[in-house]
Protein backbone atom coordinates (compact mmCIF):
# COMPACT_ATOMS: atom_id res chain seq x y z
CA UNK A 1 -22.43 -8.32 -30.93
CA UNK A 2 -23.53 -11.53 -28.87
CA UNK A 3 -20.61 -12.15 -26.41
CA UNK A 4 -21.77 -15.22 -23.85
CA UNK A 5 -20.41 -15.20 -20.54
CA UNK A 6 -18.56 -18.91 -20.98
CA UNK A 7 -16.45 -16.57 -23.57
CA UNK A 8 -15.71 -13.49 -21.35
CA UNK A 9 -14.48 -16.03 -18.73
CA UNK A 10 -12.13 -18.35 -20.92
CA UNK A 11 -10.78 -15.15 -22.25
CA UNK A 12 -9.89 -14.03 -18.41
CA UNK A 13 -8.25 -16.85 -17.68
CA UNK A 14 -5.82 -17.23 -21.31
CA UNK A 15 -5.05 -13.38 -20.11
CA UNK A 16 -3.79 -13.99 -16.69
CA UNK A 17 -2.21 -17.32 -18.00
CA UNK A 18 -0.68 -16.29 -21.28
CA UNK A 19 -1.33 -20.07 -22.86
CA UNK A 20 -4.32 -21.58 -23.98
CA UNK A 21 -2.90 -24.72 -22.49
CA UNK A 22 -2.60 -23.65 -19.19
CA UNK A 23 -5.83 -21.56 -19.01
CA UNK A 24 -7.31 -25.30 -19.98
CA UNK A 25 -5.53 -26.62 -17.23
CA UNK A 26 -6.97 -23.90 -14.54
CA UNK A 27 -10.34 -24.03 -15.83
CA UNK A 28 -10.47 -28.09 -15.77
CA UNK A 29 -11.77 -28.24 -19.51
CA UNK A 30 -9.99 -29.50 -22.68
CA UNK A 31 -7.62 -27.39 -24.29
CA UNK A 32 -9.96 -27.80 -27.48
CA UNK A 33 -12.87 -26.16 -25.98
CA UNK A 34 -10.84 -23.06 -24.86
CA UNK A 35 -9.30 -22.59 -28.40
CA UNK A 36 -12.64 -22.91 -30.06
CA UNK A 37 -13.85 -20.14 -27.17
CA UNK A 38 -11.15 -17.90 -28.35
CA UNK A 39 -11.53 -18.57 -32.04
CA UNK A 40 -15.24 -17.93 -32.11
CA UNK A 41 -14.63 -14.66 -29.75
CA UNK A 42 -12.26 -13.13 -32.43
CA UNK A 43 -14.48 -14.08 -34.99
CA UNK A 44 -17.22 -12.15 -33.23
CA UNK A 45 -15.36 -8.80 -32.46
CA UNK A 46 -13.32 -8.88 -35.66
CA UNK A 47 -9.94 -9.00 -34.83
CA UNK A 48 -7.33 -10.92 -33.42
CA UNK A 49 -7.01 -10.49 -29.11
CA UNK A 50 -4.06 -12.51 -29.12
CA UNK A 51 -0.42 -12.96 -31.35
CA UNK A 52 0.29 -16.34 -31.15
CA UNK A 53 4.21 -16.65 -30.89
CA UNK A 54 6.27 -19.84 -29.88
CA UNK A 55 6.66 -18.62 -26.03
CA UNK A 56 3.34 -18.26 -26.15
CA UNK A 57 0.34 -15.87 -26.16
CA UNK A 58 0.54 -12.21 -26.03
CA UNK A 59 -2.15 -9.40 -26.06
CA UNK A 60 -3.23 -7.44 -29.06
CA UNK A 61 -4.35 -3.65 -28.80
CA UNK A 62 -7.82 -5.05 -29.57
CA UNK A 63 -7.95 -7.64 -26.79
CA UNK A 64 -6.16 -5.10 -24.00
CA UNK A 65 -9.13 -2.73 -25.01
CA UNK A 66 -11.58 -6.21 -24.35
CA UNK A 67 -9.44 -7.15 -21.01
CA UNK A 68 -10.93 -3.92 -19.65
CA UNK A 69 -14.27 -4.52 -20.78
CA UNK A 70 -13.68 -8.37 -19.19
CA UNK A 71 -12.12 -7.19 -15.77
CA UNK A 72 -15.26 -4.84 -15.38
CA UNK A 73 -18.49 -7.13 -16.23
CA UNK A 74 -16.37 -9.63 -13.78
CA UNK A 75 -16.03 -7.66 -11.11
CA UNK A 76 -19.97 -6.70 -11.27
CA UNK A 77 -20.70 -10.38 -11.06
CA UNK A 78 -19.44 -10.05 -7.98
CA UNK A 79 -20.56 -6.77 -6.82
CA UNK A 80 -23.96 -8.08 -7.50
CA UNK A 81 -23.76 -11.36 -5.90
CA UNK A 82 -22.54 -9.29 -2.76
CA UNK A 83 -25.47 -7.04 -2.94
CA UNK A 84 -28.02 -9.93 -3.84
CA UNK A 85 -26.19 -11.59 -0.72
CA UNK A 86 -26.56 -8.67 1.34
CA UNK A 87 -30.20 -8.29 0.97
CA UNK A 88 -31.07 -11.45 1.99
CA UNK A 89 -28.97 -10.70 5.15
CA UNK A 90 -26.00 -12.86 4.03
CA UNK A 91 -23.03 -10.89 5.11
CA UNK A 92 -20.55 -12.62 3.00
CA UNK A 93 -18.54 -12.05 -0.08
CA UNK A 94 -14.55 -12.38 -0.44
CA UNK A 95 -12.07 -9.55 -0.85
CA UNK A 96 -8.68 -10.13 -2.94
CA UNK A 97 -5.87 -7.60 -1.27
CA UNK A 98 -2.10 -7.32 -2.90
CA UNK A 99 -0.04 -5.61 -0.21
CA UNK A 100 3.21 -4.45 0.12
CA UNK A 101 5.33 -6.17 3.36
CA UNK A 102 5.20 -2.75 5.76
CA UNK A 103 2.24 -3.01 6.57
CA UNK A 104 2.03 -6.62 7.54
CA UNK A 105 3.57 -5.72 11.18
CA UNK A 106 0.58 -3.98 12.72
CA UNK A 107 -1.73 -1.98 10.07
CA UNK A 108 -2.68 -5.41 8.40
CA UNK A 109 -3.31 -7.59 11.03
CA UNK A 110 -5.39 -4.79 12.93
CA UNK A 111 -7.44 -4.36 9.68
CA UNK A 112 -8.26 -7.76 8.87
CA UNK A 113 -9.01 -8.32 12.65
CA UNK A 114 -11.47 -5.27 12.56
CA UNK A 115 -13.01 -7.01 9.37
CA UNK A 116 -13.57 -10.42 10.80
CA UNK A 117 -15.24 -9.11 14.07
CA UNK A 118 -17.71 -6.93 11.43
CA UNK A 119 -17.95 -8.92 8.91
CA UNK A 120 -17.05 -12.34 9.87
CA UNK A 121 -18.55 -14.08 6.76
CA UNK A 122 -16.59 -11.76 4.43
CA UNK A 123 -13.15 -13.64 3.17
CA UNK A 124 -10.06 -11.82 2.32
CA UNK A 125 -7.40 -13.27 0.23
CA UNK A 126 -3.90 -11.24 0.94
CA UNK A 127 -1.06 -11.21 -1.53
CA UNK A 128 2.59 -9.31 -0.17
CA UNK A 129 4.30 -8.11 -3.25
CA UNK A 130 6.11 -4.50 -3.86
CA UNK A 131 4.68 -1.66 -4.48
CA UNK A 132 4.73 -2.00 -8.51
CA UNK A 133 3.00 -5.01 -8.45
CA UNK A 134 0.81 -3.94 -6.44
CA UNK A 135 -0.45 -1.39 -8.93
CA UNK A 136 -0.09 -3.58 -11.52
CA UNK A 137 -2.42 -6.62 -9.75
CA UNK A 138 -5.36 -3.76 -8.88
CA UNK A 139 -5.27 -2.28 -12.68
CA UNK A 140 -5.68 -6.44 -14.45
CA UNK A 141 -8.17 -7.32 -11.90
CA UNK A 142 -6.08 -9.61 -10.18
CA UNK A 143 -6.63 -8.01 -7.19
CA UNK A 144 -9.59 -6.05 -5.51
CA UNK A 145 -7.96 -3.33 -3.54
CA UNK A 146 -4.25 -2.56 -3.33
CA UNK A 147 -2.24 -1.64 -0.42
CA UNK A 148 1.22 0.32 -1.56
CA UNK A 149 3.78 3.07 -1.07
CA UNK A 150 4.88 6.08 -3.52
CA UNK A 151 2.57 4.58 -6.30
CA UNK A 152 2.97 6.68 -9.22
CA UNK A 153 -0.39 8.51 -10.03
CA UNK A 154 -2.23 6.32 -12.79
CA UNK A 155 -5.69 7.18 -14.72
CA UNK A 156 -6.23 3.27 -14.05
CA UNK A 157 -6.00 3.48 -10.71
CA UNK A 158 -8.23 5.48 -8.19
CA UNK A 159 -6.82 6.48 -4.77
CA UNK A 160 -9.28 6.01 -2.12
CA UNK A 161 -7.21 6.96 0.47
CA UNK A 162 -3.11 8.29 1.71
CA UNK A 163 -1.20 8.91 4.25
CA UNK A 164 2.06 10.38 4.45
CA UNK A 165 4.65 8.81 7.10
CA UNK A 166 8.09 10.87 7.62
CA UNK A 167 11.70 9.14 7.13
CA UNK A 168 14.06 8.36 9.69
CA UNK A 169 16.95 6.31 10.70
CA UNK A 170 16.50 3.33 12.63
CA UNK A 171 18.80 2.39 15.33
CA UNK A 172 19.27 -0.01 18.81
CA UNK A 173 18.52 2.13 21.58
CA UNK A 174 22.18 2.33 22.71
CA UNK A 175 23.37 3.69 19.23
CA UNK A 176 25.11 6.87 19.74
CA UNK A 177 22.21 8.51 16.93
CA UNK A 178 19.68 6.57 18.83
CA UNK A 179 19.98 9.61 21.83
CA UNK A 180 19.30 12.82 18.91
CA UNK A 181 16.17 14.31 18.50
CA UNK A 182 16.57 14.79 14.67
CA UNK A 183 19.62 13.67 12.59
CA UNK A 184 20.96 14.76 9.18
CA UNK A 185 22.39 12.55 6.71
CA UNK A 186 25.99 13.53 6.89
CA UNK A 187 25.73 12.27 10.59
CA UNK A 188 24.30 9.14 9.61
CA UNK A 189 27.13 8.61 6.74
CA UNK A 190 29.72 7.86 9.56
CA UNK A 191 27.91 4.61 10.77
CA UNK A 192 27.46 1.50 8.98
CA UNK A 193 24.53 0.79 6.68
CA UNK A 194 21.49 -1.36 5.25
CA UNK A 195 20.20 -0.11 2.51
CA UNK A 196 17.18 -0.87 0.05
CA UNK A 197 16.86 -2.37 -2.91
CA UNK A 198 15.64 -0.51 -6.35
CA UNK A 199 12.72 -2.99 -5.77
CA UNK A 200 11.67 -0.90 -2.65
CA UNK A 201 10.01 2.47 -2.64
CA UNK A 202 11.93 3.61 0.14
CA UNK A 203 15.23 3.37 -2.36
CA UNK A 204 13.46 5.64 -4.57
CA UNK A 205 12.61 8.37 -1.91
CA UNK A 206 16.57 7.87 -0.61
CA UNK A 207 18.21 8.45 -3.93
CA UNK A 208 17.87 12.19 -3.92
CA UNK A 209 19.40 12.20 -0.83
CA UNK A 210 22.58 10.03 -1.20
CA UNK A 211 23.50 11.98 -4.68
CA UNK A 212 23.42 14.80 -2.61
CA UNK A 213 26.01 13.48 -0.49
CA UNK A 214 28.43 12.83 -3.33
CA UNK A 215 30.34 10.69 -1.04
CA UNK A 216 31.13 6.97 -0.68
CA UNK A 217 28.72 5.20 2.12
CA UNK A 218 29.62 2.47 4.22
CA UNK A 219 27.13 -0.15 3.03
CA UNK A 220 27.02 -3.34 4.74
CA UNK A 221 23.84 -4.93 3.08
CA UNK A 222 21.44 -4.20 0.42
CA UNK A 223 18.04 -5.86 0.84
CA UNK A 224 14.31 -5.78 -0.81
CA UNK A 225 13.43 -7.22 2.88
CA UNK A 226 12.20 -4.69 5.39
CA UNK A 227 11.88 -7.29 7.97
CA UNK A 228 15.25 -8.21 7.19
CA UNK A 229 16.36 -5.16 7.90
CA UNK A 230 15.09 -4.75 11.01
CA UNK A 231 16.54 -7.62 12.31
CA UNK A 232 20.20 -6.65 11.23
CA UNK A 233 19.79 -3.52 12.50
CA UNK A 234 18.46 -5.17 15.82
CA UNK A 235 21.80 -6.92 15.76
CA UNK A 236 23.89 -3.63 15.46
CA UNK A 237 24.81 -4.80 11.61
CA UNK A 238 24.28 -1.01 10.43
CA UNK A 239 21.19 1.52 10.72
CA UNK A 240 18.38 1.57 8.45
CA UNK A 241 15.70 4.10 6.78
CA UNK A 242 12.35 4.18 7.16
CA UNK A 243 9.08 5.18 8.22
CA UNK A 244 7.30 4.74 12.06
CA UNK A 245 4.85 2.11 10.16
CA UNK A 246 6.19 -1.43 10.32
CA UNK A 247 7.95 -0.74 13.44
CA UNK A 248 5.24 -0.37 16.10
CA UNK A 249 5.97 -3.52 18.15
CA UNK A 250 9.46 -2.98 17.69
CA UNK A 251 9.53 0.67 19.38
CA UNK A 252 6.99 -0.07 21.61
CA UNK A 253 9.25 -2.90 23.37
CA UNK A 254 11.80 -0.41 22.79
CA UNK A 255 14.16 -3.12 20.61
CA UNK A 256 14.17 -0.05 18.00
CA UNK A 257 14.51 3.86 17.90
CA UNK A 258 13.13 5.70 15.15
CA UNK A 259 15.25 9.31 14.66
CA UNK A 260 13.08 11.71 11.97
CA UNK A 261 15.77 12.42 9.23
CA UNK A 262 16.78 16.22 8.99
CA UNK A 263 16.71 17.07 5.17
CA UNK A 264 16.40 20.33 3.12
CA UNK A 265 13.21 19.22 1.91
CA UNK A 266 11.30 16.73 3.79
CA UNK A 267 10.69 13.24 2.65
CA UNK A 268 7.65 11.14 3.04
CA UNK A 269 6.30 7.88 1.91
CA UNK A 270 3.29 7.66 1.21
CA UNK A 271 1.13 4.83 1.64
CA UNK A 272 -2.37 4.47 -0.25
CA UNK A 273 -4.97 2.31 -1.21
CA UNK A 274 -6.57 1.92 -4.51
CA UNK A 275 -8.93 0.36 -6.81
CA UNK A 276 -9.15 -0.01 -10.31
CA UNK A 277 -10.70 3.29 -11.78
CA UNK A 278 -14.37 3.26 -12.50
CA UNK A 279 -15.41 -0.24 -10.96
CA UNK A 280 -18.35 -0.36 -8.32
CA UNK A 281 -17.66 -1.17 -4.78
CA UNK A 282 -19.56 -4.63 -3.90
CA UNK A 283 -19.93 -4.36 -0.22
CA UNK A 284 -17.37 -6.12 1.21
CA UNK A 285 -15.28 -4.34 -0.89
CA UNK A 286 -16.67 -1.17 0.61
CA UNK A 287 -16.38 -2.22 4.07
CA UNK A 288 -12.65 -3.41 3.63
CA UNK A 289 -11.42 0.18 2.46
CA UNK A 290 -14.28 2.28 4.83
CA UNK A 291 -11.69 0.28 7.83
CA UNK A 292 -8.49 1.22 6.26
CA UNK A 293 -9.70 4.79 6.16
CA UNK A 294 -10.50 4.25 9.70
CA UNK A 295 -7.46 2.98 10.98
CA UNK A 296 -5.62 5.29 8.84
CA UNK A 297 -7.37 8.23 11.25
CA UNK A 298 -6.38 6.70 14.49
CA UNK A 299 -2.59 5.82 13.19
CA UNK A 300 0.25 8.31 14.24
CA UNK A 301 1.52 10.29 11.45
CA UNK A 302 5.16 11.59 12.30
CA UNK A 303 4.99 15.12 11.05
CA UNK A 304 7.80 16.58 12.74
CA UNK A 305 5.90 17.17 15.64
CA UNK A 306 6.11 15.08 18.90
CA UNK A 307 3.90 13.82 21.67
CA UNK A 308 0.90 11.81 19.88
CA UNK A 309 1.70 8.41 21.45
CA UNK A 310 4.49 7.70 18.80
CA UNK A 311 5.66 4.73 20.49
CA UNK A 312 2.24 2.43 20.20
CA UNK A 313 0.69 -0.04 18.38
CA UNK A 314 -3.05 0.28 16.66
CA UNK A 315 -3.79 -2.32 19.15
CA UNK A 316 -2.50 -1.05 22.14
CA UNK A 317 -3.56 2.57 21.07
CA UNK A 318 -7.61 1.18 20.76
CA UNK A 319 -10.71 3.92 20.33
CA UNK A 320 -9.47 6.96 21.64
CA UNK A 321 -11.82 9.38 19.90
CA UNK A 322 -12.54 11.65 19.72
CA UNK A 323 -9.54 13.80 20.98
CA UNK A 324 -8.52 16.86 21.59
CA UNK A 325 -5.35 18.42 20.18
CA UNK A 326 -3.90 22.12 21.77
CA UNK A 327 -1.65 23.18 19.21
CA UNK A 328 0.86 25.93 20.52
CA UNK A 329 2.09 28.27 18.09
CA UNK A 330 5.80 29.97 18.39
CA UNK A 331 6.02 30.91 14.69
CA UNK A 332 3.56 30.94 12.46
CA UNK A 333 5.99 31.05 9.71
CA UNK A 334 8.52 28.56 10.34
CA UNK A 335 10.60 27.28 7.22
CA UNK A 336 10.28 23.96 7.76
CA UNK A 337 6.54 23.42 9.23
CA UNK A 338 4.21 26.50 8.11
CA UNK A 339 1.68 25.68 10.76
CA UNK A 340 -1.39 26.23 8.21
CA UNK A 341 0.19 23.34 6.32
CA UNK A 342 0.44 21.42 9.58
CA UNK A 343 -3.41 22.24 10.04
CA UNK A 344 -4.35 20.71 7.03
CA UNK A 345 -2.14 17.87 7.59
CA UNK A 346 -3.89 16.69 11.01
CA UNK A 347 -7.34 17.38 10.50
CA UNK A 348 -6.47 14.85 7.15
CA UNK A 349 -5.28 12.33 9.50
CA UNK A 350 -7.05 13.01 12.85
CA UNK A 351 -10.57 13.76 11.29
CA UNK A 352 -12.85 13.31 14.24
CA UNK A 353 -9.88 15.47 16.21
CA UNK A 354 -10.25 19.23 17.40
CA UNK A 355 -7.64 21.31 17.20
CA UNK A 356 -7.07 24.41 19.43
CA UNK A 357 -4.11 26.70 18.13
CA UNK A 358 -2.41 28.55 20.94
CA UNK A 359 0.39 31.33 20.55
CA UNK A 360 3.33 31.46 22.54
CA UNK A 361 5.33 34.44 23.11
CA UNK A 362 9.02 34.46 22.58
C-alpha cells in the first residue's frame, strides 16, 4: 500500500471539515484536486472513507480506523521537526491547548507565563471550550494537550496528570454562610441561587446532591459561565458552587468566600490533563505538561484541612519548596478524613513536601 503524504493531509483536512469543498477552500487548492486525492486514496485502501450524503460528508468505519492512523503520522511530523529543531539548538515548536474556562483565572496564565520565560520560542495556541469538547478535540487531533474537569475515563485518552479540588459555596464576605467553617446543603437551600448548566461539569457533580434534597430550590440563574457566576454572586444575586480554582484573585482581595460543602460523601472535581493515547511527546509538548505537573504541586488542594495558604494566587504564592508539613493526628480513624488517605492525598499534590505526623491526645 503506497499512501503519499499530499493524500494523508487532504484526507485531514475533508475530516475536520466534513466537505470536500471546504477542505479545498482551507487548503487553497481546487476542489478538483482534493476529490481526485480522495478518490485515488479509496481506491488504494479498498473501501469507501467517506458516505457522501446531501449535508455533506460523513466518516465510514474504514476511514475512522484511517483518521487514527492520519492523526498519528501527523503528529510525528511534528514531534520530529521539534526534535530535529531541538538538536540544532532551536527551542521552538508550537503547542495546540483546548481548555476549559476555570482555569483561565490563574492556573493558565501562570502556566503559559512559566512556558514563555523557558521556552520563549515555543508557541501555544489556547482554545476555552467545556470539558466534553475538550476530550473530544485531544482524541481527533485537533488539539495537542487538553485541559478539563470530571472527564470520563477513555482508552483514547491518556491522563498525564489530576488533581482533585473540593466543592463549596461561594459567597460575599458579609453573607450570613460566608462566617461558617463548613456548610451543608440544606443550609444553603434557604438562600438564593446560581446554578450550572448541564454543559458544566460542576452540574454533573451537583446533581446527586440536589435529588437528595427532594425539595424545590430557589434558583435565580442558570449559567454555562463560571465567570458569570462569579460576578452575580459578587453582586449578592444568589451563591454559587464550586471549587478554590478559578477564584484565587477573587479570595485573595477578599471580594469572595469559599465555604467547603458538608456532604455525606465528599465531592471533588477533578481537573486533568491529557493526550491522545499512544502519541509521542515532541518536546514542547513535553515541556508544556512537565509545567502543569509542576504547578499542579505548588497549587492548594482543599482537602478538608486548613492552613496551606488557601487564600493565594500561584503568583503571589511563588517557589516555596520545598516545605515542610507537621501533620497532627487526633484520630486516626475519623469517618470523614482517614488520615492514611489524607497521606496519600498530599504527598500526590505536595511531592517535594515532608510530612511529619504528630498525635494529639484527647
Amino acid at each position: 500500500m503506497h499512501i503519499h503524504a499530499r493524500a494523508i493531509k487532504y484526507f485531514d483536512m475533508i475530516r475536520r471539515s466534513g466537505s470536500i469543498r471546504e477542505a479545498a477552500r482551507r487548503l487553497h487548492v481546487a476542489s478538483s484536486a482534493v476529490n481526485r486525492q480522495l478518490l485515488q486514496l479509496e481506491e488504494e485502501i479498498g473501501s469507501p472513507l467517506f458516505e457522501r450524503m446531501t449535508q455533506g460528508l460523513r466518516i465510514t468505519p474504514a476511514g475512522e480506523v484511517f483518521s487514527r492512523h492520519v492523526i498519528t503520522v501527523l503528529q510525528d511530523e511534528v514531534r520530529l521537526r521539534s526534535e530535529l529543531d531541538m538538536l540544532r539548538g532551536v527551542r521552538r515548536g508550537s503547542v495546540s491547548v483546548a481548555a476549559v474556562e476555570g482555569v483561565n483565572a490563574d492556573l493558565m496564565p501562570t502556566l503559559l507565563t512559566h512556558m514563555h520565560e523557558r521556552y520563549p520560542g515555543v508557541r501555544v495556541h489556547l482554545v476555552t471550550c467545556g470539558s466534553a469538547q475538550v476530550a473530544k478535540a485531544v482524541t481527533q487531533g485537533d488539539a495537542d494537550v487538553g485541559i478539563g474537569f470530571a472527564i470520563e475515563r477513555n482508552e483514547a485518552l491518556h491522563q498525564c496528570t489530576l488533581g482533585q479540588f473540593a466543592l463549596g459555596a461561594i459567597v460575599p464576605p458579609d453573607h450570613p454562610i460566608g462566617r461558617l467553617a463548613r456548610v451543608d446543603f440544606v443550609t444553603c437551600t434557604a438562600y438564593p441561587m446560581v446554578l450550572p448548566t448541564p454543559g458544566l461539569s460542576l452540574h454533573g457533580l451537583l446533581q446527586p446532591v440536589i435529588a437528595h434534597h427532594k425539595r424545590p430550590l430557589n434558583v435565580v440563574m442558570e449559567t454555562s459561565s463560571i465567570e458569570l457566576a462569579k460576578q452575580l454572586v459578587e453582586r449578592g444575586m444568589g451563591l454559587f458552587f464550586q471549587s478554590r480554582l478559578g477564584l484565587e484573585r477573587e479570595l485573595a482581595e477578599r471580594r469572595l468566600v469559599h465555604v467547603p460543602l458538608d456532604t455525606p460523601q465528599p465531592v471533588y472535581s477533578e481537573l486533568g490533563v491529557y493526550v491522545r493515547s499512544g502519541r509521542s511527546l515532541p518536546p514542547a509538548l513535553d515541556a508544556f505538561i512537565q509545567i502543569a505537573s509542576e504547578l499542579r504541586g505548588n497549587l492548594v488542594f482543599d482537602a478538608g484541612i486548613d492552613g496551606f495558604d488557601q487564600g493565594l494566587t500561584l503568583t503571589q504564592r511563588k517557589i516555596r519548596q520545598p516545605i515542610r508539613v507537621n501533620f497532627k493526628v487526633l484520630d486516626d480513624d475519623h469517618p470523614r478524613y482517614r488520615v492514611s488517605d489524607c497521606f496519600t492525598f498530599l504527598t500526590g499534590m505536595f511531592h517535594t513536601a515532608s510530612f511529619e505526623k504528630t498525635h494529639l491526645h484527647r
